[in-house]
Protein backbone atom coordinates (compact mmCIF):
# COMPACT_ATOMS: atom_id res chain seq x y z
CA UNK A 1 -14.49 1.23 -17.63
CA UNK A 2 -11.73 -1.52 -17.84
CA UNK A 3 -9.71 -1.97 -14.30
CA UNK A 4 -6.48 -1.07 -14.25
CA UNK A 5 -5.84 1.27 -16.90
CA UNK A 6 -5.33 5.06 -17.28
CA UNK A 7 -4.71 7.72 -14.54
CA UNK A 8 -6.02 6.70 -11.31
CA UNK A 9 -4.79 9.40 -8.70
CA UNK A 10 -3.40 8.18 -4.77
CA UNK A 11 -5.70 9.43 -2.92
CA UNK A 12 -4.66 11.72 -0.19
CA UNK A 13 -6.83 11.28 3.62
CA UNK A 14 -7.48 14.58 4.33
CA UNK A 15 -7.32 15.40 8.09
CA UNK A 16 -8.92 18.07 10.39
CA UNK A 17 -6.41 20.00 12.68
CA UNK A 18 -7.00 17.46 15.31
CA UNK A 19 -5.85 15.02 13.03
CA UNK A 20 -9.25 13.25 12.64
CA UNK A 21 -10.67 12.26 8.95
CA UNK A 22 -12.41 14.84 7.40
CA UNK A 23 -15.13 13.15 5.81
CA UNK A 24 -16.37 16.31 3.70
CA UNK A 25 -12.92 17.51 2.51
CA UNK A 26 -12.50 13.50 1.17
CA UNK A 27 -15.70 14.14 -0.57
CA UNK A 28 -14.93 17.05 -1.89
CA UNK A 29 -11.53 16.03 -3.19
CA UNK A 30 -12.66 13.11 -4.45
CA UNK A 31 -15.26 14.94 -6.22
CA UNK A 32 -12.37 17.46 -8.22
CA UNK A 33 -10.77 13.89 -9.06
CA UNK A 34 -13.68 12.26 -10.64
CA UNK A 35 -14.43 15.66 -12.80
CA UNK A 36 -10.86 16.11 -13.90
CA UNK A 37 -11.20 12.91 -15.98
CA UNK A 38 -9.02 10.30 -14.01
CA UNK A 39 -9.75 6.61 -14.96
CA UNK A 40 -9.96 5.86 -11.12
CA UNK A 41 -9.43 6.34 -7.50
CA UNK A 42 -7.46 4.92 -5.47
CA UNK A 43 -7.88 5.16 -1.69
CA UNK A 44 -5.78 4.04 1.31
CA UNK A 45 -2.46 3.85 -0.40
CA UNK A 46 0.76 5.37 0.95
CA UNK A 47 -0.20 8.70 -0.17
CA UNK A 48 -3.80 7.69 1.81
CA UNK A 49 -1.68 7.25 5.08
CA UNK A 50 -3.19 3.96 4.87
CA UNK A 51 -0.40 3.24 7.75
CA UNK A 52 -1.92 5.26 9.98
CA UNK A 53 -5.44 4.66 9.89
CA UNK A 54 -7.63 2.24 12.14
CA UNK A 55 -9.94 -0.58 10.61
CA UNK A 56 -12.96 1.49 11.06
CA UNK A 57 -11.61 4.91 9.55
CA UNK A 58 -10.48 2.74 6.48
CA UNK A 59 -14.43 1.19 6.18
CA UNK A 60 -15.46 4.75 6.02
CA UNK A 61 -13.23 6.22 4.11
CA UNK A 62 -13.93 3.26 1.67
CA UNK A 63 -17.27 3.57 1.77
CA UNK A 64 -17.29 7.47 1.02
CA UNK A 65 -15.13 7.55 -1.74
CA UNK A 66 -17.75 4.46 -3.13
CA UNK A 67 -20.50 6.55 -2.52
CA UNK A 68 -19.03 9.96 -3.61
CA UNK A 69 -17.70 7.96 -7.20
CA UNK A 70 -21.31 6.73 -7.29
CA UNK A 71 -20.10 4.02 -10.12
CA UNK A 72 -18.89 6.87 -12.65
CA UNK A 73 -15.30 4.99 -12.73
CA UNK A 74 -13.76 1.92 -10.62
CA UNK A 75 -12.86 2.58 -7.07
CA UNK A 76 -9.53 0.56 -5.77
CA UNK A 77 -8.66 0.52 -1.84
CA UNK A 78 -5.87 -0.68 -0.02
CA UNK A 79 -6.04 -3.90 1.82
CA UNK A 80 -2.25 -4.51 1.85
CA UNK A 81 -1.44 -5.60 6.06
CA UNK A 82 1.50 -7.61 7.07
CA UNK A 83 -0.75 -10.24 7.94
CA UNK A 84 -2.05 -12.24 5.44
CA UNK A 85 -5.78 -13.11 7.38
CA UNK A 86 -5.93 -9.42 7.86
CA UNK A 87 -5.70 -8.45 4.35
CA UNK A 88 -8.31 -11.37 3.37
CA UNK A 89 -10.37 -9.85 6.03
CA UNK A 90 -9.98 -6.18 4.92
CA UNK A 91 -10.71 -7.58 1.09
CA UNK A 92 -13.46 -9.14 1.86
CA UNK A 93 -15.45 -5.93 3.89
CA UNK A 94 -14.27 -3.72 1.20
CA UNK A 95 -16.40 -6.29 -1.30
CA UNK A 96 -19.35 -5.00 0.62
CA UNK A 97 -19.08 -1.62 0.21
CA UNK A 98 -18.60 -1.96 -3.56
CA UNK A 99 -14.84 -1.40 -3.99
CA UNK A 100 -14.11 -2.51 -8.20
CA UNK A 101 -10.34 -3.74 -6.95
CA UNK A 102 -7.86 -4.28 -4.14
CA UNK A 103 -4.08 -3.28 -4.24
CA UNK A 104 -2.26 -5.54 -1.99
CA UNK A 105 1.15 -4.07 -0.95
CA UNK A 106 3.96 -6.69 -0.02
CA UNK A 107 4.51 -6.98 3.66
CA UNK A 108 6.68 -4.98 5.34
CA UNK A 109 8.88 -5.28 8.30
CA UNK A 110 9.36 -9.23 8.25
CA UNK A 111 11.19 -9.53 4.79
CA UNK A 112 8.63 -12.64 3.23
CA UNK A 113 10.89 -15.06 0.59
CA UNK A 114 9.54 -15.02 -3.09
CA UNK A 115 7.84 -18.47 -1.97
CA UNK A 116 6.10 -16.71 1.52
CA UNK A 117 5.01 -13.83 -1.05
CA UNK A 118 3.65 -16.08 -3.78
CA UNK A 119 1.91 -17.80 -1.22
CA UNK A 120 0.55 -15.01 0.74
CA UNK A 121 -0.50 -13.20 -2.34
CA UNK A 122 -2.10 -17.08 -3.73
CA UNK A 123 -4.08 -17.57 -0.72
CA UNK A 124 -5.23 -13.84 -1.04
CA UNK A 125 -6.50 -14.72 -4.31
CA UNK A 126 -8.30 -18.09 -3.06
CA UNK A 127 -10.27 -16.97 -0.66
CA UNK A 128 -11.43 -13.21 -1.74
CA UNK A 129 -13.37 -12.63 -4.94
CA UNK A 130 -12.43 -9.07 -5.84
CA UNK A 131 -9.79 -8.37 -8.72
CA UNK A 132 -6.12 -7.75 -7.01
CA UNK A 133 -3.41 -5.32 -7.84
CA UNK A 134 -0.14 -6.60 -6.69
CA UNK A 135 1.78 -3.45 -5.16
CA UNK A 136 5.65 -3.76 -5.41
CA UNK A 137 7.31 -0.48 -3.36
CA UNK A 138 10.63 -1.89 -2.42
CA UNK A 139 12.52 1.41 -0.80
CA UNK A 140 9.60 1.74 2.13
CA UNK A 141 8.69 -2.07 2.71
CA UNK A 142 12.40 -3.58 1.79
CA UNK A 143 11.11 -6.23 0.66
CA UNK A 144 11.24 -7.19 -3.93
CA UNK A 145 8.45 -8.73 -5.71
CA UNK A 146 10.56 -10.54 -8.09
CA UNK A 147 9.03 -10.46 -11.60
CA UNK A 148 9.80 -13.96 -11.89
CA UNK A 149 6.64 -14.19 -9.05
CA UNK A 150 4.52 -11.64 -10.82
CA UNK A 151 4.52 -13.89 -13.60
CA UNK A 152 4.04 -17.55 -11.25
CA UNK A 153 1.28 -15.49 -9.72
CA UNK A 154 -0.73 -14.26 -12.81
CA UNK A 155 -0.71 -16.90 -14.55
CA UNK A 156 -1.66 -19.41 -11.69
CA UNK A 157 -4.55 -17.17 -10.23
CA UNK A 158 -7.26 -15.02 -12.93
CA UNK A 159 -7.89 -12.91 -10.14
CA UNK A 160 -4.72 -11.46 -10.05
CA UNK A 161 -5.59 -8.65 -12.75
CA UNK A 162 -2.33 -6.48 -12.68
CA UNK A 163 0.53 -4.94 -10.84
CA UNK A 164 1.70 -1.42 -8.96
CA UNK A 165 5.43 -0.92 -9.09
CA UNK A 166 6.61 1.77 -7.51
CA UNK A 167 10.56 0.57 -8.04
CA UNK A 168 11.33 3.40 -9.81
CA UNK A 169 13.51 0.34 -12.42
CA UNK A 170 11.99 0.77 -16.27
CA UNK A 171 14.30 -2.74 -16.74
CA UNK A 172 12.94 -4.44 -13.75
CA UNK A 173 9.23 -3.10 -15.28
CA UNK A 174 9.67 -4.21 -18.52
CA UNK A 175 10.70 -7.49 -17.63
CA UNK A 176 7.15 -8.07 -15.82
CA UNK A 177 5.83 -7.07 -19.16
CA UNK A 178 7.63 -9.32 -21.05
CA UNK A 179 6.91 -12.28 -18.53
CA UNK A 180 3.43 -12.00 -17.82
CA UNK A 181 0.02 -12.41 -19.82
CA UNK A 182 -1.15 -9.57 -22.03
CA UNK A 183 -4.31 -9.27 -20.17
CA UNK A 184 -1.60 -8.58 -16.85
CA UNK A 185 -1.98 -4.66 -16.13
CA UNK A 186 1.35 -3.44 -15.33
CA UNK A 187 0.73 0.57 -13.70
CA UNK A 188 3.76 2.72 -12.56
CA UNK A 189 3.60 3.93 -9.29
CA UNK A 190 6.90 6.29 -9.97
CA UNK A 191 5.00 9.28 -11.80
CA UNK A 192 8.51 10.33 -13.64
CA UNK A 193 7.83 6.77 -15.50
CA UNK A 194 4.41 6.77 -16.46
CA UNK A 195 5.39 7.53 -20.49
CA UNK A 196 7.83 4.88 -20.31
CA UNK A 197 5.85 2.28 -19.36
CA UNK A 198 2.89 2.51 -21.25
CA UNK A 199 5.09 2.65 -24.24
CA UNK A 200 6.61 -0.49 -22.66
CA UNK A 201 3.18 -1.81 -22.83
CA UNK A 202 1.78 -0.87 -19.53
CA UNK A 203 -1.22 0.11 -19.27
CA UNK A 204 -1.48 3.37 -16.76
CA UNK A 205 0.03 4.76 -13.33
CA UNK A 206 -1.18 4.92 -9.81
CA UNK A 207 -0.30 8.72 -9.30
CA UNK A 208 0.87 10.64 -6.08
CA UNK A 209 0.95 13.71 -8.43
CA UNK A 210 -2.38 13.47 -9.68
CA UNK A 211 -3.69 14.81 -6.70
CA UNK A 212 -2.41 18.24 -7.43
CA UNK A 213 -1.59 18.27 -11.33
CA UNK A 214 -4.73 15.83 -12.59
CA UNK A 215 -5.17 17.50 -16.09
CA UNK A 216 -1.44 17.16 -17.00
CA UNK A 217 -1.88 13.22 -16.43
CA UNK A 218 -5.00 13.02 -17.81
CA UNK A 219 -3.87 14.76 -20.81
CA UNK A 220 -0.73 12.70 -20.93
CA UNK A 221 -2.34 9.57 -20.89
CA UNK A 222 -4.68 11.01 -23.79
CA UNK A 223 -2.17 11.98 -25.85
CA UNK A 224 -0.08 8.65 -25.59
CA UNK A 225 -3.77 6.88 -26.69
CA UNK A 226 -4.26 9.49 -29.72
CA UNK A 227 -0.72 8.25 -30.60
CA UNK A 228 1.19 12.05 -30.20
CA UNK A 229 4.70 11.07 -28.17
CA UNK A 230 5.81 13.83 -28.79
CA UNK A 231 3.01 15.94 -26.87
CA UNK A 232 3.39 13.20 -24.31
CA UNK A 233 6.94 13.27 -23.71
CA UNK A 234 6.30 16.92 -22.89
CA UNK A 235 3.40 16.36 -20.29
CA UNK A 236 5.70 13.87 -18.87
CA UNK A 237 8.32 16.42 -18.28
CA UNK A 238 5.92 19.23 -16.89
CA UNK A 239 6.16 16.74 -14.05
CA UNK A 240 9.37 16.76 -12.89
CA UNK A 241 9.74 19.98 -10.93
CA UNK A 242 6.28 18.68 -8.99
CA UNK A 243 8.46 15.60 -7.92
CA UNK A 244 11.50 17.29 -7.05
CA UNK A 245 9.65 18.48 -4.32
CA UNK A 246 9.33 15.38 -2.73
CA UNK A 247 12.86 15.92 -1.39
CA UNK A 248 11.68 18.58 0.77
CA UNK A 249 10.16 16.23 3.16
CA UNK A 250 8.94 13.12 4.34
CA UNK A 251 5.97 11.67 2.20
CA UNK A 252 3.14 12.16 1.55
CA UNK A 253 3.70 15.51 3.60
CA UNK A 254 4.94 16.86 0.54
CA UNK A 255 2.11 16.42 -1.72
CA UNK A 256 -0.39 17.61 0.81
CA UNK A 257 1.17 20.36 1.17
CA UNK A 258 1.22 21.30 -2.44
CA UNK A 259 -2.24 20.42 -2.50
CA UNK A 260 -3.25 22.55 -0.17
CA UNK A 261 -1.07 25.50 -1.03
CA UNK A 262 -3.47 24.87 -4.81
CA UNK A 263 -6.28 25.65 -2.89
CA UNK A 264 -7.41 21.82 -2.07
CA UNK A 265 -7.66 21.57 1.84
CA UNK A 266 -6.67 18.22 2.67
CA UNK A 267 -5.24 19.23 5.97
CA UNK A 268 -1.44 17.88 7.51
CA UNK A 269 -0.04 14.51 8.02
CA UNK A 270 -1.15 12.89 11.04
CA UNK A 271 1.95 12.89 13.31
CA UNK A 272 5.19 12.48 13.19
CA UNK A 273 4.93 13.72 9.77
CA UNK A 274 5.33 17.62 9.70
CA UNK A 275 5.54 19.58 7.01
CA UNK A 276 5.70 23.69 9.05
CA UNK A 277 8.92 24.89 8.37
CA UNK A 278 8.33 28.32 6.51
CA UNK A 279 11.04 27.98 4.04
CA UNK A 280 10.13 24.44 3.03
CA UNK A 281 6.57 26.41 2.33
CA UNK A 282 7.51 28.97 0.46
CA UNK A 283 9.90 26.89 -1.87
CA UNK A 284 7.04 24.66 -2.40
CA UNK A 285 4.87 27.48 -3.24
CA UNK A 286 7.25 29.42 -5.58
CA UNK A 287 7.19 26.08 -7.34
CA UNK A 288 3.94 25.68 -7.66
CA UNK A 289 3.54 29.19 -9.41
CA UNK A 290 6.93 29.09 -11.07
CA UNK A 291 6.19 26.08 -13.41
CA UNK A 292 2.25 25.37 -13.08
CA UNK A 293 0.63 28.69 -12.68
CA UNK A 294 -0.89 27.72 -10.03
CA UNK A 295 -2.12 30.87 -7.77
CA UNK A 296 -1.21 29.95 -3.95
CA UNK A 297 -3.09 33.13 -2.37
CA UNK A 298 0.05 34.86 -1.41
């Protein structure tokens, strides 16, 4: 299956009540993903609380999800640190357990220039050898991947396959289209703009959503390819109410939540992210049944 195209669901880490990984609960989540016809997985992103993990949790969570995929569709992890040797170092272990791609999210907290990012992301690209995914997600890191970069950066280095941008800007997206090689993937990592882009010329979405509504973006994504906008316009809509909910909290708490509340245990947040207070729940879960159908055993 070609990298970076389709539906390829953000992972959630599921945690035990003493907040440590779950390693059968990933499993088994990761197993629901794979059968509800996603194009990939994608572990240790924000929704993977990839912030929050050590080195050696994200080794094993990579190398579950590997094994648990077992080759049926491309696995992508997170490597994105604010050091650049870490994330080379991080790239280059997940190359042993048999990750397909890398998505490399800017660094945060020290505000790089355009020139420190094209250079972080160009030595990235020089010294590891699996396919990266830029990751542009300006309102939690602060800091812009210009498109003007994207386009210095994929067309100086092949192993720079594509781009994540979770900007939540259709302009600022299509001018990254426009700019880079056709071979560039371009995914949305804002799930109310997944339509838009790939009739922009994108070619998918990374998807926080996808972890609780999978057939709705699977379907979507088949019904843009089988050429029916108009069935896809509608799947796109069935996802607003989902993401409306992200309001109610601090993410991902949110989407674990609604995950769990449709009966797939991925556990809470590790702390400080809470997500307890009863009416929060049950507006979550009146939701959930309201406008998906989905039975939340109350």
């Amino acid at each position: 299956m070609e990298l970076g195209k389709g539906i390829i669901p953000a992972l959630l880490t599921p945690f035990t009540e003493t907040e440590e990984v779950d390693y059968e609960a990933l499993r088994a989540h990761t197993r629901s993903m794979v059968e509800s016809g996603v194009q990939g997985i994608f572990c240790l992103g924000t929704n993977g609380e990839f912030y929050a993990l050590t080195e050696s949790e994200k080794l094993k969570i990579t190398e579950t999800v590997v094994d648990e995929v077992n080759g049926k569709i491309p696995v992508y992890a997170g490597s994105g640190e604010i050091s650049t040797r870490t994330v080379i170092h991080l790239t280059n272990e997940f190359q042993k357990l048999g990750v397909s791609a890398v998505s490399v999210i800017t660094p945060y907290f020290i505000h790089p220039s355009q020139h420190e990012l094209y250079e972080h992301y160009g030595r990235i690209a020089r010294e590891t050898q699996l396919p990266v995914i830029l990751y542009n997600i300006p309102m939690r890191t602060h800091v812009n991947l210009e498109p003007e970069t994207v386009a210095d950066l994929a067309r100086d280095f092949p192993g720079i396959i594509g781009m994540k941008d979770s900007s939540g800007d259709i302009e600022r997206i299509k001018r990254i289209i426009d700019i880079t090689p056709e071979s560039f993937k371009v995914l949305s990592g804002d799930d109310g703009l997944i339509l838009d882009t790939l009739l922009l010329g994108g070619t998918g979405a990374i998807s926080g959503t996808a972890n609780v509504i999978p057939d709705i973006l699977v379907n979507l994504y088949g019904a843009f390819l089988e050429g029916d906008i108009k069935k896809a316009r509608m799947l796109q809509d069935r996802i607003a109410p989902l993401r409306a909910d992200g309001k109610l909290g601090t993410s991902p708490g949110v989407v674990k939540l609604q995950a769990n509340l449709a009966g797939c245990p991925v556990g809470k947040c590790r702390m400080p992210i809470r997500m307890d207070d009863p009416e929060t729940v049950e507006t979550i879960r009146k939701n959930l049944e309201r406008y998906y159908g989905i039975p939340t055993g109350k």
